[in-house]
C-alpha atoms as a PDB file:
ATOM      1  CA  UNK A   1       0.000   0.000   0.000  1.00  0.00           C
ATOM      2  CA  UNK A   2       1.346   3.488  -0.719  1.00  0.00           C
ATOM      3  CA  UNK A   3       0.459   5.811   1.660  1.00  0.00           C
ATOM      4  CA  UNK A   4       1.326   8.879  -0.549  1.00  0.00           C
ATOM      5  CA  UNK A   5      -0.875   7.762  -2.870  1.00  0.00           C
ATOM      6  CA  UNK A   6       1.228   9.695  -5.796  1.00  0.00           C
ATOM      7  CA  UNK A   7       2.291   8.270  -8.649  1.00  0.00           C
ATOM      8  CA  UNK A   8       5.890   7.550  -9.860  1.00  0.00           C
ATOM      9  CA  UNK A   9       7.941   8.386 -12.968  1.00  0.00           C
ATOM     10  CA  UNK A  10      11.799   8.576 -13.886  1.00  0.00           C
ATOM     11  CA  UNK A  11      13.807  10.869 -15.943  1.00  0.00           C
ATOM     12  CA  UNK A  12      17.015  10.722 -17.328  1.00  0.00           C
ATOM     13  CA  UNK A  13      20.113  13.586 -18.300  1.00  0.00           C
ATOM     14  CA  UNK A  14      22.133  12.887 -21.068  1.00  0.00           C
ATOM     15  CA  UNK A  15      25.410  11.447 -18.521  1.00  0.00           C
ATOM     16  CA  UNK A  16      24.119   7.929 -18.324  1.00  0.00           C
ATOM     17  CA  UNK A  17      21.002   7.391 -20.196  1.00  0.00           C
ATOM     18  CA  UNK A  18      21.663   3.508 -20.778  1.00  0.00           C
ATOM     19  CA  UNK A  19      21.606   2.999 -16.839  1.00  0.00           C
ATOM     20  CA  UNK A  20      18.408   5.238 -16.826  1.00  0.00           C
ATOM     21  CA  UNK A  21      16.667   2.254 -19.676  1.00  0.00           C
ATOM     22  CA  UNK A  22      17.997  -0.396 -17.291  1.00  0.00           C
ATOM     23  CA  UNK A  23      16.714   1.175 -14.267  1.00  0.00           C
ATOM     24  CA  UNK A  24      13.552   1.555 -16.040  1.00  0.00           C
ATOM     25  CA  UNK A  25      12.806  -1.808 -17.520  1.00  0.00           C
ATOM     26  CA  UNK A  26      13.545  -2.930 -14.138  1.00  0.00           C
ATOM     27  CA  UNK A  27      10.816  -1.221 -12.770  1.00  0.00           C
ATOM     28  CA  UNK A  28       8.319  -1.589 -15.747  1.00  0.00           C
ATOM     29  CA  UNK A  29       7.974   2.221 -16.317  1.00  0.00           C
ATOM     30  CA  UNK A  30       8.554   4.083 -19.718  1.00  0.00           C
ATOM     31  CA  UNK A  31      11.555   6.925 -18.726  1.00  0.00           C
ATOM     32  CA  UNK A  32      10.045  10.292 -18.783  1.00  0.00           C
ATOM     33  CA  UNK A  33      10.521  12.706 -21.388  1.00  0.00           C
ATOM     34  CA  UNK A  34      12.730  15.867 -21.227  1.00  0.00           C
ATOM     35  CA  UNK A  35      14.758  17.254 -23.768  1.00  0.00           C
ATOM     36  CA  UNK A  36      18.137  19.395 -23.160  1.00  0.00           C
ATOM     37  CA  UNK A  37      20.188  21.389 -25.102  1.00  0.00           C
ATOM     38  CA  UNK A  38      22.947  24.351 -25.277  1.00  0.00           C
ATOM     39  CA  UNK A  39      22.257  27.341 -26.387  1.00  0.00           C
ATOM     40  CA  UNK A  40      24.949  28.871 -29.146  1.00  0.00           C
ATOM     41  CA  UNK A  41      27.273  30.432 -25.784  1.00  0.00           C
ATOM     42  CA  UNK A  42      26.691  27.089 -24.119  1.00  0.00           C
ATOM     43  CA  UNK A  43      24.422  28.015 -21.406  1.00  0.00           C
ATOM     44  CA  UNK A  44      22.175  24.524 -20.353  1.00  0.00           C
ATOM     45  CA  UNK A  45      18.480  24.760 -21.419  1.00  0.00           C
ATOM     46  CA  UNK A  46      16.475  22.144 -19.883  1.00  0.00           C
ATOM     47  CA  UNK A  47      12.619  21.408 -21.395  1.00  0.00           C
ATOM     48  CA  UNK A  48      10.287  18.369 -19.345  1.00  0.00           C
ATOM     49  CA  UNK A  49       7.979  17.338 -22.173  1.00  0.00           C
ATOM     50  CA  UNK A  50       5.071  15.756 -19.698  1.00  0.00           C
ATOM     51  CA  UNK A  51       3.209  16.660 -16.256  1.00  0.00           C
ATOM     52  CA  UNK A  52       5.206  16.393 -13.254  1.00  0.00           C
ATOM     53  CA  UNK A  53       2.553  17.969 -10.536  1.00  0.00           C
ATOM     54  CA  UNK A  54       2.004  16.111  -7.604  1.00  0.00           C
ATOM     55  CA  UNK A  55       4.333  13.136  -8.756  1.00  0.00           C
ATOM     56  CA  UNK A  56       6.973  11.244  -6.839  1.00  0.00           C
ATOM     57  CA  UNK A  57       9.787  12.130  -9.484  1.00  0.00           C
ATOM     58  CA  UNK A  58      13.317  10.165  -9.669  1.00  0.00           C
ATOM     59  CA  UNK A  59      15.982  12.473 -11.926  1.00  0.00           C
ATOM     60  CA  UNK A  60      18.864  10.277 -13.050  1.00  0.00           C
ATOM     61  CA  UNK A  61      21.968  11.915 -13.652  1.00  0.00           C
ATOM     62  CA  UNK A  62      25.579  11.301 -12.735  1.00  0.00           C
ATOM     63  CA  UNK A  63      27.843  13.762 -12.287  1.00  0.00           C
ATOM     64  CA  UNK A  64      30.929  12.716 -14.883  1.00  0.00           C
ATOM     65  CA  UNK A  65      32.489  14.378 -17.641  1.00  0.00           C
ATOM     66  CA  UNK A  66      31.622  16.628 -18.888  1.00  0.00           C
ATOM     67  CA  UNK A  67      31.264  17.406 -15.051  1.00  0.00           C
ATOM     68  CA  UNK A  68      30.026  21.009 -15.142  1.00  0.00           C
ATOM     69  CA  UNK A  69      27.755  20.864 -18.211  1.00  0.00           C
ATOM     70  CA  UNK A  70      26.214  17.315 -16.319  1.00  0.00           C
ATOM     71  CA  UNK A  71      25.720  18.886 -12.968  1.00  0.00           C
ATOM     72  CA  UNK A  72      24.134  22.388 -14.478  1.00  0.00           C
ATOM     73  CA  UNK A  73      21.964  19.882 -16.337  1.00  0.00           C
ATOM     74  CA  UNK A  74      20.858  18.313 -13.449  1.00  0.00           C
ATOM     75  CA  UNK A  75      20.318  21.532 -11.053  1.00  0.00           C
ATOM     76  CA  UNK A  76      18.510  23.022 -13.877  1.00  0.00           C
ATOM     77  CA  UNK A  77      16.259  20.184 -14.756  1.00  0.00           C
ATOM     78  CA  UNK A  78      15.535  19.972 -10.724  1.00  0.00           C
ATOM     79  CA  UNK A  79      14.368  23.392 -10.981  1.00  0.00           C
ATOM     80  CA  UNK A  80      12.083  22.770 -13.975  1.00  0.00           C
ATOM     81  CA  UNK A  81      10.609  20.095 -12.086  1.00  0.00           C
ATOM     82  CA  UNK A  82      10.000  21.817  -8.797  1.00  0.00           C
ATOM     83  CA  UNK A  83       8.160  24.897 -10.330  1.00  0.00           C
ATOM     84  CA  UNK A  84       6.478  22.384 -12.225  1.00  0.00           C
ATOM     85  CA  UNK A  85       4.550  21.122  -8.987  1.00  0.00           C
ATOM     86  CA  UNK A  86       6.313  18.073  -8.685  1.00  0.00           C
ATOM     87  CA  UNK A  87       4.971  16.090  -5.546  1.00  0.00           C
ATOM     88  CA  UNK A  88       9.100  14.919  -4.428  1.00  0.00           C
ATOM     89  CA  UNK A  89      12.136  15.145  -6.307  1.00  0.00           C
ATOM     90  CA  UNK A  90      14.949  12.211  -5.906  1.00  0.00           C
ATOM     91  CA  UNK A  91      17.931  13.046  -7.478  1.00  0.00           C
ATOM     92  CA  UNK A  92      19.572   9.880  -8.584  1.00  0.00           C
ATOM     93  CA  UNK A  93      23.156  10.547  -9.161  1.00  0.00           C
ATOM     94  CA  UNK A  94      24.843   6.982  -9.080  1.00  0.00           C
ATOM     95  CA  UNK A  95      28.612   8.738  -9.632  1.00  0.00           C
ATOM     96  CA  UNK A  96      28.693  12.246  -7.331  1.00  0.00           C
ATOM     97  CA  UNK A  97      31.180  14.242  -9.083  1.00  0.00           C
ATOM     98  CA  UNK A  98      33.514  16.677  -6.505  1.00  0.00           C
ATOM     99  CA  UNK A  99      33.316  14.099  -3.844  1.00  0.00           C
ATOM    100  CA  UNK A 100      37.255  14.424  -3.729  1.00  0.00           C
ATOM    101  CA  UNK A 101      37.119  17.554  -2.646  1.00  0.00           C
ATOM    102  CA  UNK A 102      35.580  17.025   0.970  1.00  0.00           C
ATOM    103  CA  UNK A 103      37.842  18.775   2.996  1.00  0.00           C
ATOM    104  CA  UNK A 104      40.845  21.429   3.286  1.00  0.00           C
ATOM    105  CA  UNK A 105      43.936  19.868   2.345  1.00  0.00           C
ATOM    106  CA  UNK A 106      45.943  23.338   2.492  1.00  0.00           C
ATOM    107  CA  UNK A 107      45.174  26.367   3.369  1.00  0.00           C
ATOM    108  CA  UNK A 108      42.272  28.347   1.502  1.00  0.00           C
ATOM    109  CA  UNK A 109      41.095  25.681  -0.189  1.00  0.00           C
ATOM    110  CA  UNK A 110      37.777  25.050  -1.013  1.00  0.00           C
ATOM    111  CA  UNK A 111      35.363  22.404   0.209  1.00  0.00           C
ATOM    112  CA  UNK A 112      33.968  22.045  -3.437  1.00  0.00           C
ATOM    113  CA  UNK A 113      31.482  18.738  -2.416  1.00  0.00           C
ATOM    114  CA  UNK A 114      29.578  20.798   0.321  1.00  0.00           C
ATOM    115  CA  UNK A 115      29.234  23.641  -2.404  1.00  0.00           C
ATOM    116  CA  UNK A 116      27.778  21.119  -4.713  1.00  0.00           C
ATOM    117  CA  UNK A 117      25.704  19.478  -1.747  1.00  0.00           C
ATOM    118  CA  UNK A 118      24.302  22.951  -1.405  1.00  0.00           C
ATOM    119  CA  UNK A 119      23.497  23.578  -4.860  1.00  0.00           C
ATOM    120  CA  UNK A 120      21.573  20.132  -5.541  1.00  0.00           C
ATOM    121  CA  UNK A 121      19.719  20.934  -2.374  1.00  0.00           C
ATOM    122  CA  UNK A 122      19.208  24.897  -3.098  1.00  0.00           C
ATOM    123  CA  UNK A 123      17.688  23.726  -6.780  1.00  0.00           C
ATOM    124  CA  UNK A 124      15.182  21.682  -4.969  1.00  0.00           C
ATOM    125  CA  UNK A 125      15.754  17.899  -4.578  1.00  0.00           C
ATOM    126  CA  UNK A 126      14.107  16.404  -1.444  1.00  0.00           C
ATOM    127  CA  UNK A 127      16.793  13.726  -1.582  1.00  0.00           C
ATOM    128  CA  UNK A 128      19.512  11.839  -3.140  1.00  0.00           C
ATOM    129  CA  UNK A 129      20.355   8.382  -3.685  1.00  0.00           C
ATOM    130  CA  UNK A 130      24.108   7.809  -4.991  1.00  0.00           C
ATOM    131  CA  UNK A 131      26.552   5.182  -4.326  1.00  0.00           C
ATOM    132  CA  UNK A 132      30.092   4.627  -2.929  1.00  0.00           C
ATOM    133  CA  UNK A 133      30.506   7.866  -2.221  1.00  0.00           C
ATOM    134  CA  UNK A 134      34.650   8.857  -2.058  1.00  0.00           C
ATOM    135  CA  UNK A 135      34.249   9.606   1.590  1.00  0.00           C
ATOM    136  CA  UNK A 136      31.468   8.726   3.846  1.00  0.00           C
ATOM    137  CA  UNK A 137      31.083  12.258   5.977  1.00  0.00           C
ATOM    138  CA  UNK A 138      29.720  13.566   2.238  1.00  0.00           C
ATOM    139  CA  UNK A 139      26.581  12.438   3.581  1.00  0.00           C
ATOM    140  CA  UNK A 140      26.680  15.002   6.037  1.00  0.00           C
ATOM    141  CA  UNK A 141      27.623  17.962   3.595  1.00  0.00           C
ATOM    142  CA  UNK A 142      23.627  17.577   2.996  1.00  0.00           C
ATOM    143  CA  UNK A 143      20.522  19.112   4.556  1.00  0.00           C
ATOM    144  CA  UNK A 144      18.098  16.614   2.697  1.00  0.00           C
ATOM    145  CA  UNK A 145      17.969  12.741   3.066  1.00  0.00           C
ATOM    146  CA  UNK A 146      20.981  10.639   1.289  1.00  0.00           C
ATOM    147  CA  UNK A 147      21.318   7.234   0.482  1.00  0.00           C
ATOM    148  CA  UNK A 148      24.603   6.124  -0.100  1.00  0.00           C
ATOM    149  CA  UNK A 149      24.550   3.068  -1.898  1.00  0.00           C
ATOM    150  CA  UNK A 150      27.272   0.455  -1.966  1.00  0.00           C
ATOM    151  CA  UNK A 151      29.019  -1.778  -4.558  1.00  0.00           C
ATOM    152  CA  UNK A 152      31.282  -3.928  -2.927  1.00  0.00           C
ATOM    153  CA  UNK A 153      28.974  -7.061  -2.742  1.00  0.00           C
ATOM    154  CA  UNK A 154      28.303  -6.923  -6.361  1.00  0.00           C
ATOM    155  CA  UNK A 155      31.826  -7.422  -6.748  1.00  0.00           C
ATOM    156  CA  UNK A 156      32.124 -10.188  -4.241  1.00  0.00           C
ATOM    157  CA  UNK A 157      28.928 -11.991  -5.516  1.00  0.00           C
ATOM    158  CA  UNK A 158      31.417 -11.727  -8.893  1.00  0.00           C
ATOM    159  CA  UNK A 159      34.422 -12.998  -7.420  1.00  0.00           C
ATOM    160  CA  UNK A 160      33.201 -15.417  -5.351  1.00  0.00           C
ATOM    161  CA  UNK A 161      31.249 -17.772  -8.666  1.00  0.00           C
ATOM    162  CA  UNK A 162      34.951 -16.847 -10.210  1.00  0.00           C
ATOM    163  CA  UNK A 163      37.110 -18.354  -7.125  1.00  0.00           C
ATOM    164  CA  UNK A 164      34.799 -18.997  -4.530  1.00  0.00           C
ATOM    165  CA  UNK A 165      34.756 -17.837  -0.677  1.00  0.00           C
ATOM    166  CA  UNK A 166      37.535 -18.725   1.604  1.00  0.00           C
ATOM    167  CA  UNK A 167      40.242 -19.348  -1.279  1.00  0.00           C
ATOM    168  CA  UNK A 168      43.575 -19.277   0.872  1.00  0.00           C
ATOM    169  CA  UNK A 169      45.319 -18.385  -2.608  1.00  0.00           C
ATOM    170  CA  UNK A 170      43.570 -15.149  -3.137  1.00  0.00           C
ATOM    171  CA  UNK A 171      44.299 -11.915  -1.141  1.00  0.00           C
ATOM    172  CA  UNK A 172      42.394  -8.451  -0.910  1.00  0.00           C
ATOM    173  CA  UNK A 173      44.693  -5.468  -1.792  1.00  0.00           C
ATOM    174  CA  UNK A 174      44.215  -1.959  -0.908  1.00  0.00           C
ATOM    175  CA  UNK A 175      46.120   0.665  -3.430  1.00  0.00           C
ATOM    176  CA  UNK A 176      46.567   2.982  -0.434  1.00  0.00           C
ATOM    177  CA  UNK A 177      46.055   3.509   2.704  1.00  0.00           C
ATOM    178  CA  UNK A 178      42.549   5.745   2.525  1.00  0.00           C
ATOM    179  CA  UNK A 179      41.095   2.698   1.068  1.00  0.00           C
ATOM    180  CA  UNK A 180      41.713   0.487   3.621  1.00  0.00           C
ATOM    181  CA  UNK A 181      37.844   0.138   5.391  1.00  0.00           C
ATOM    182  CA  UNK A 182      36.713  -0.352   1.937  1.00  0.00           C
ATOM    183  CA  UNK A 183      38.983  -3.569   1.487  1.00  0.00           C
ATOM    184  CA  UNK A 184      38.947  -4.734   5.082  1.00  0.00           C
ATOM    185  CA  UNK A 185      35.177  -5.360   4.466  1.00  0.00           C
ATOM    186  CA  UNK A 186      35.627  -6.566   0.971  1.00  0.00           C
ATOM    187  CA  UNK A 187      37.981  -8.988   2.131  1.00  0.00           C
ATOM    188  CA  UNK A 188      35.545 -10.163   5.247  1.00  0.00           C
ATOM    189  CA  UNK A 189      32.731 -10.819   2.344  1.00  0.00           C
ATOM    190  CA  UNK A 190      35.265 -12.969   0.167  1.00  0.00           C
ATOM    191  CA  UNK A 191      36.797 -14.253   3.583  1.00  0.00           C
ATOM    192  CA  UNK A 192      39.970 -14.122   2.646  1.00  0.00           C
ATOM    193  CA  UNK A 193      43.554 -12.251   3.830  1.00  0.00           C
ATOM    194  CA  UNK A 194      44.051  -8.604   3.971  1.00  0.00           C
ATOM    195  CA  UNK A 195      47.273  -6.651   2.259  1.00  0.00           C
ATOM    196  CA  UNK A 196      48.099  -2.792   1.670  1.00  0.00           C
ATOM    197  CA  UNK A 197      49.743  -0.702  -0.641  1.00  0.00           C
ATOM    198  CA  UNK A 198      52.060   1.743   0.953  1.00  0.00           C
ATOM    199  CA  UNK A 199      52.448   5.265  -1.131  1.00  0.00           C
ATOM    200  CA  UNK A 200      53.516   8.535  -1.138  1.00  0.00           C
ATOM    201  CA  UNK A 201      51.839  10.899  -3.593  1.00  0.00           C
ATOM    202  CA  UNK A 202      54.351  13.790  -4.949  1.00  0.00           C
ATOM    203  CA  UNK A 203      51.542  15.973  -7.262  1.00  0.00           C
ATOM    204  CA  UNK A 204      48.178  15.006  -8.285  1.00  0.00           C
ATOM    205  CA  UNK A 205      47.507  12.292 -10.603  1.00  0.00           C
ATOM    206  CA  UNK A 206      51.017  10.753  -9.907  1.00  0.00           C
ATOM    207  CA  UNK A 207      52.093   8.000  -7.104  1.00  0.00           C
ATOM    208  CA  UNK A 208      55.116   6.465  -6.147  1.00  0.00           C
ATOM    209  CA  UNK A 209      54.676   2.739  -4.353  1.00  0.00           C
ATOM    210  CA  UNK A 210      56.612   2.588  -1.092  1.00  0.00           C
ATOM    211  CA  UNK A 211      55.679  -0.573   0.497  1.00  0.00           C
ATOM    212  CA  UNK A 212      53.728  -3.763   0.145  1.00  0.00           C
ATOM    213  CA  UNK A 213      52.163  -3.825   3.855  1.00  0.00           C
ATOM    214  CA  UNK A 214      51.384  -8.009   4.069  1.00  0.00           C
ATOM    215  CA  UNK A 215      52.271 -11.393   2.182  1.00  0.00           C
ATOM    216  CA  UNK A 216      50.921 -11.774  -1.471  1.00  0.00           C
ATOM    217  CA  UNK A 217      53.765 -13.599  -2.861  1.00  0.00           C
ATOM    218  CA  UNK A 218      52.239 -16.512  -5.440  1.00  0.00           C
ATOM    219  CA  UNK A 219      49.136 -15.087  -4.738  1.00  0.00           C
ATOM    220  CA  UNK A 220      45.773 -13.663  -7.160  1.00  0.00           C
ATOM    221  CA  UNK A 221      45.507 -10.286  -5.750  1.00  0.00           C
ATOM    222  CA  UNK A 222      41.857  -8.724  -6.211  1.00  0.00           C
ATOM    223  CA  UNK A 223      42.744  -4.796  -5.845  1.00  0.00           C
ATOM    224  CA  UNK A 224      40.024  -2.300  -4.767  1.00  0.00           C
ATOM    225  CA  UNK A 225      39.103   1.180  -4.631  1.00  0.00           C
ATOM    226  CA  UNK A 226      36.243   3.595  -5.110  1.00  0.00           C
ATOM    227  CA  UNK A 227      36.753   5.009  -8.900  1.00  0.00           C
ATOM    228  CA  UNK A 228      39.737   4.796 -11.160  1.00  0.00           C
ATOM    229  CA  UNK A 229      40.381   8.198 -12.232  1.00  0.00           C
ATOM    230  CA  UNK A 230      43.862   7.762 -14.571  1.00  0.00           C
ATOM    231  CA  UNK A 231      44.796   4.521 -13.550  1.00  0.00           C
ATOM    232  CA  UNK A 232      47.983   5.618 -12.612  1.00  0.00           C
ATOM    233  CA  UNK A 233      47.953   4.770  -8.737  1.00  0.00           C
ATOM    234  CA  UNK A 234      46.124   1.797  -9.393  1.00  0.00           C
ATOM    235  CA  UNK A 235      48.846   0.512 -12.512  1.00  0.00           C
ATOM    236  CA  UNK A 236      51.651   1.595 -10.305  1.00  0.00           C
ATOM    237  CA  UNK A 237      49.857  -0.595  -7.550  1.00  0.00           C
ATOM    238  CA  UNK A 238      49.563  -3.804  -9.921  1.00  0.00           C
ATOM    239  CA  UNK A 239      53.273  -3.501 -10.958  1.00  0.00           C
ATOM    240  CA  UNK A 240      54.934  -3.058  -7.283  1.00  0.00           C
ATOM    241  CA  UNK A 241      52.437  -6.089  -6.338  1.00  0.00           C
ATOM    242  CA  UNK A 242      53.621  -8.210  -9.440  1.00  0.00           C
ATOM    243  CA  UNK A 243      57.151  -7.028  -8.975  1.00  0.00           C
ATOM    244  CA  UNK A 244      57.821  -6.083  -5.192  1.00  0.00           C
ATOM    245  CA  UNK A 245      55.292  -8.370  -3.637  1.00  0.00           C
ATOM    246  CA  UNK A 246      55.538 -11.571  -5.987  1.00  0.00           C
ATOM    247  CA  UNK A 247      51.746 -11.950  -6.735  1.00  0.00           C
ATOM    248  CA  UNK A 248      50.293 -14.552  -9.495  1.00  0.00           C
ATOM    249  CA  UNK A 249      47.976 -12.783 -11.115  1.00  0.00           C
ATOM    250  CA  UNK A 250      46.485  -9.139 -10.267  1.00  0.00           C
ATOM    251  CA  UNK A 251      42.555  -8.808 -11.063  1.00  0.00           C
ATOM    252  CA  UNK A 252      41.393  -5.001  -9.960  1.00  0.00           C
ATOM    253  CA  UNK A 253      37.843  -3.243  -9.220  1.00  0.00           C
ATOM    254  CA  UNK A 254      36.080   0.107  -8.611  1.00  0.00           C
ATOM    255  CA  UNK A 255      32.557   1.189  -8.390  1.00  0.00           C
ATOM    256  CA  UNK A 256      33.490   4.047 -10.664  1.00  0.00           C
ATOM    257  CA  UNK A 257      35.224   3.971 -14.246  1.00  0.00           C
ATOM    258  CA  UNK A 258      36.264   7.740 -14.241  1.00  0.00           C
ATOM    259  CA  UNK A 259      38.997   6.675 -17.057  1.00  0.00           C
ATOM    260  CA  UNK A 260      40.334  10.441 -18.111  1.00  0.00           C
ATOM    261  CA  UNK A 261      43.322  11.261 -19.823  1.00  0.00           C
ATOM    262  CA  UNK A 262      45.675   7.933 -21.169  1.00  0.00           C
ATOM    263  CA  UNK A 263      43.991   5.587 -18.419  1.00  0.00           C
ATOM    264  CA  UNK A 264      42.427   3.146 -21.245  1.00  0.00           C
ATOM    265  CA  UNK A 265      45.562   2.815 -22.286  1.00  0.00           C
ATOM    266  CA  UNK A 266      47.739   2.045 -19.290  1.00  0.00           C
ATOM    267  CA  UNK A 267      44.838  -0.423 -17.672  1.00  0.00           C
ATOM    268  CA  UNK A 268      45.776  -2.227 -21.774  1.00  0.00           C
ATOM    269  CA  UNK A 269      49.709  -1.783 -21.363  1.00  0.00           C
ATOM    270  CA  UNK A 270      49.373  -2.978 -17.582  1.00  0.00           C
ATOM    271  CA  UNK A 271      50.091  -6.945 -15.396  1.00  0.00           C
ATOM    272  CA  UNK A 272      46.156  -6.358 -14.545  1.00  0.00           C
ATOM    273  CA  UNK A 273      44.341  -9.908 -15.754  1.00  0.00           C
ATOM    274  CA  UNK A 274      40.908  -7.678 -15.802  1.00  0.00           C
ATOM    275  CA  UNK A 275      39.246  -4.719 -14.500  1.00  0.00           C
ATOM    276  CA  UNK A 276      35.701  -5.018 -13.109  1.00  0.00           C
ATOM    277  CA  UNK A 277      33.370  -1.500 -13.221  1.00  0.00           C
ATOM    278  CA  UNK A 278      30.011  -0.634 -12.311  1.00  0.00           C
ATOM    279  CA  UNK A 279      27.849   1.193 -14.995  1.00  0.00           C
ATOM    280  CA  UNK A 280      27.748   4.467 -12.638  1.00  0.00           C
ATOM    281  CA  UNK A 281      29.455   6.673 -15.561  1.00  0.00           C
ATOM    282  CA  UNK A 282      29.317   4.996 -19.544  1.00  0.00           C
ATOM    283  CA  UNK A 283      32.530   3.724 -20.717  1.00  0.00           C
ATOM    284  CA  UNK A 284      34.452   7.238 -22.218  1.00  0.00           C
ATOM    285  CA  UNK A 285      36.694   5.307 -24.854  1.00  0.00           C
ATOM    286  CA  UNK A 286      35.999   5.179 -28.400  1.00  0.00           C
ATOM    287  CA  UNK A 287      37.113   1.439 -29.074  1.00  0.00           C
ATOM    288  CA  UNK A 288      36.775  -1.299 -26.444  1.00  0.00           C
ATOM    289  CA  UNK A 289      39.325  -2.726 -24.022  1.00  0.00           C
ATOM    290  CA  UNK A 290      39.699  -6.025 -23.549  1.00  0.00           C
ATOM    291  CA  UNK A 291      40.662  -6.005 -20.213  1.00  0.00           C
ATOM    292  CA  UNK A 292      37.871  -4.013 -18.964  1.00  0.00           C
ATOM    293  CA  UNK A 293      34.215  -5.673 -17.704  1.00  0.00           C
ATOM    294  CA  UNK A 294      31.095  -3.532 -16.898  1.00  0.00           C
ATOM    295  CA  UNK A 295      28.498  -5.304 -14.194  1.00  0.00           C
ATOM    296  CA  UNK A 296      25.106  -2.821 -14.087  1.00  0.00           C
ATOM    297  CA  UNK A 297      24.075  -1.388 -10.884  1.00  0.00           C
ATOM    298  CA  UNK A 298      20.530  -1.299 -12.445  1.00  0.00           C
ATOM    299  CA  UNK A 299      18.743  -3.387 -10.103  1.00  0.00           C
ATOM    300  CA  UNK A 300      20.288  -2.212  -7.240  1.00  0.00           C
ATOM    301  CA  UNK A 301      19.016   1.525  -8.322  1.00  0.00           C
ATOM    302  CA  UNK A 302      15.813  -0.209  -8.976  1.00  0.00           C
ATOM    303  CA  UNK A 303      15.198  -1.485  -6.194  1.00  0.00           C
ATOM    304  CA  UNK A 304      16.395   1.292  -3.863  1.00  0.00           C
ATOM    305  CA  UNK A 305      13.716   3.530  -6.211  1.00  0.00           C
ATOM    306  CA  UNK A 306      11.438   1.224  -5.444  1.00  0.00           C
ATOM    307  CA  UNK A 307      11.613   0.971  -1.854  1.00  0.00           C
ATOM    308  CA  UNK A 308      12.367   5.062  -1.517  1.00  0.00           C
ATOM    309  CA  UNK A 309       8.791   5.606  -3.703  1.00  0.00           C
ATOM    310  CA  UNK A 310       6.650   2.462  -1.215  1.00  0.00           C
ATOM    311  CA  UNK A 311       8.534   4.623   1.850  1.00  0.00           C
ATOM    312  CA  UNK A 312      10.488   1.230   3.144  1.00  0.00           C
ATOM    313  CA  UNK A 313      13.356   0.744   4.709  1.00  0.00           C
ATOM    314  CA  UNK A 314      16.441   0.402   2.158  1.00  0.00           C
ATOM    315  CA  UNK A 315      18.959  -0.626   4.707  1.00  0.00           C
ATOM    316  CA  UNK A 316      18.932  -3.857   3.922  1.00  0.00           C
ATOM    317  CA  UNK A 317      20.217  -2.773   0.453  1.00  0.00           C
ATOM    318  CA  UNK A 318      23.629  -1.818   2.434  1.00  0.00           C
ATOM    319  CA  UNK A 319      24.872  -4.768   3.649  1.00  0.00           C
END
């Protein structure tokens, strides 16, 4: 029964409108109509072809490149919909661009994910639903309701049919020491042995590996993070693993497939056996890559949607 009594429907930007299809054929709802465009000086014009009054309204739209042109779109198109009368607005944003920005690293920095909190709220959303957010606390850069999905057991459902649970031979790496958590409780869900990557970072975008903090010689090495920007910490990671550490084989996996810059191509010249991704952001290159696998987070969305729009609990979704 749904106490509301409103109905649903689900729109999609133009970041991700293949996870938008998925999301809706997993629901059995046609995705909403809106059109946008740029006018000639590039300013974002936003148009929602259908009634929105009164409705419980999911906008899907993550926040990837091109990051500023996707996240006008989607504060603009939030705005259309709340002067349109919508009943509730969810904005669905399965990648959160800025998250890396959460705090002051120097002095007079800026704190560009609470700016961006702001903004999404400011437009209008009632609430968010994302997933693996970079750091946790993000969730508290919000005034409105966010559900922070996660990824990691869609990865060990994955791993586990591939090598099973409890494998003495396989090992959990984490490429640096922020990502530890993440892999501690990745490892605990394949069962298996715990290792870290020891680095110091001299300039952005650029590592160099330190240590190998635990045993992986002879072992298959499943390596872990949140979103693989250039691949260059997580290449760097394989190689000192491979080289350093002794490991058999080096398999890697992030909710996120950021891929900017060369990273295609040093994922295709790098010891990684294969790279698993989630469908938060579509794949950027123009020509496939072997070594890269997409698994869709589409029923996961669809089912957190689902549960958000019935007003049930979701936290069953987290563990």
């Amino acid at each position: 029964m749904i106490a509301h009594g409103k109905k649903i429907k689900v729109f999609a930007g133009n970041s991700n409108p293949e996870l938008a299809q998925k999301i809706c054929e997993r629901l059995k709802l046609r995705l909403g109509s809106c059109d946008s465009s740029q006018f000639s000086d590039g300013e974002t014009s936003v148009s929602i072809n259908e009634p929105v009054r009164g409705l419980d309204v999911f906008m899907v739209q993550s926040t990837c490149s091109p990051v500023n042109n996707n996240l006008m779109e989607l504060l603009i198109t939030i705005d259309a919909m709340r002067r349109a009368s919508a009943g509730r607005i969810t904005a669905v944003i399965p990648y959160f661009g800025y998250s890396r920005q959460d705090r002051k690293a120097r002095s007079r920095d800026p704190i560009s994910a609470k700016l961006v909190a702001n903004l999404i709220a400011k437009a209008g959303a009632d609430r968010v639903l994302t997933m693996d957010l970079h750091a946790s606390q993000i969730q508290g850069f919000f005034d409105i309701p966010v559900d922070n999905l996660l990824g990691g057991h869609i990865f060990a459902n994955y791993f586990k049919e591939k090598f099973g649970a409890g494998n003495e031979d396989v090992i959990v790496v984490s490429p640096d020491v922020g990502s530890v958590a993440r892999a501690r409780k990745f490892s605990l869900k394949l069962d298996t042995s715990l290792a870290i990557v020891d680095k110091r970072r001299e300039k952005a975008n650029s590592c160099e590996v330190m240590n190998i903090i635990g045993d992986v010689e002879g072992k298959t090495v499943i390596l872990i993070d949140d979103m693989i920007d250039t691949a260059g910490s997580l290449c760097n990671a394989a190689t000192a693993l491979t080289k350093l550490g002794g490991a058999k084989e080096i398999y890697a996996c992030a909710t996120h497939g950021v891929l900017s810059g060369s990273a295609i191509e040093r994922v295709e010249n790098s010891c990684i056996s294969e790279l698993l991704l989630l469908d938060t952001i579509p794949y950027p290159g123009k020509t496939p890559c072997d070594k890269i696998k997409y698994l869709s987070v589409g029923n996961l969305f669809a089912e957190a949607i689902t549960r958000i729009y019935k007003e049930v609990s979701i936290s069953s979704l987290f563990d």
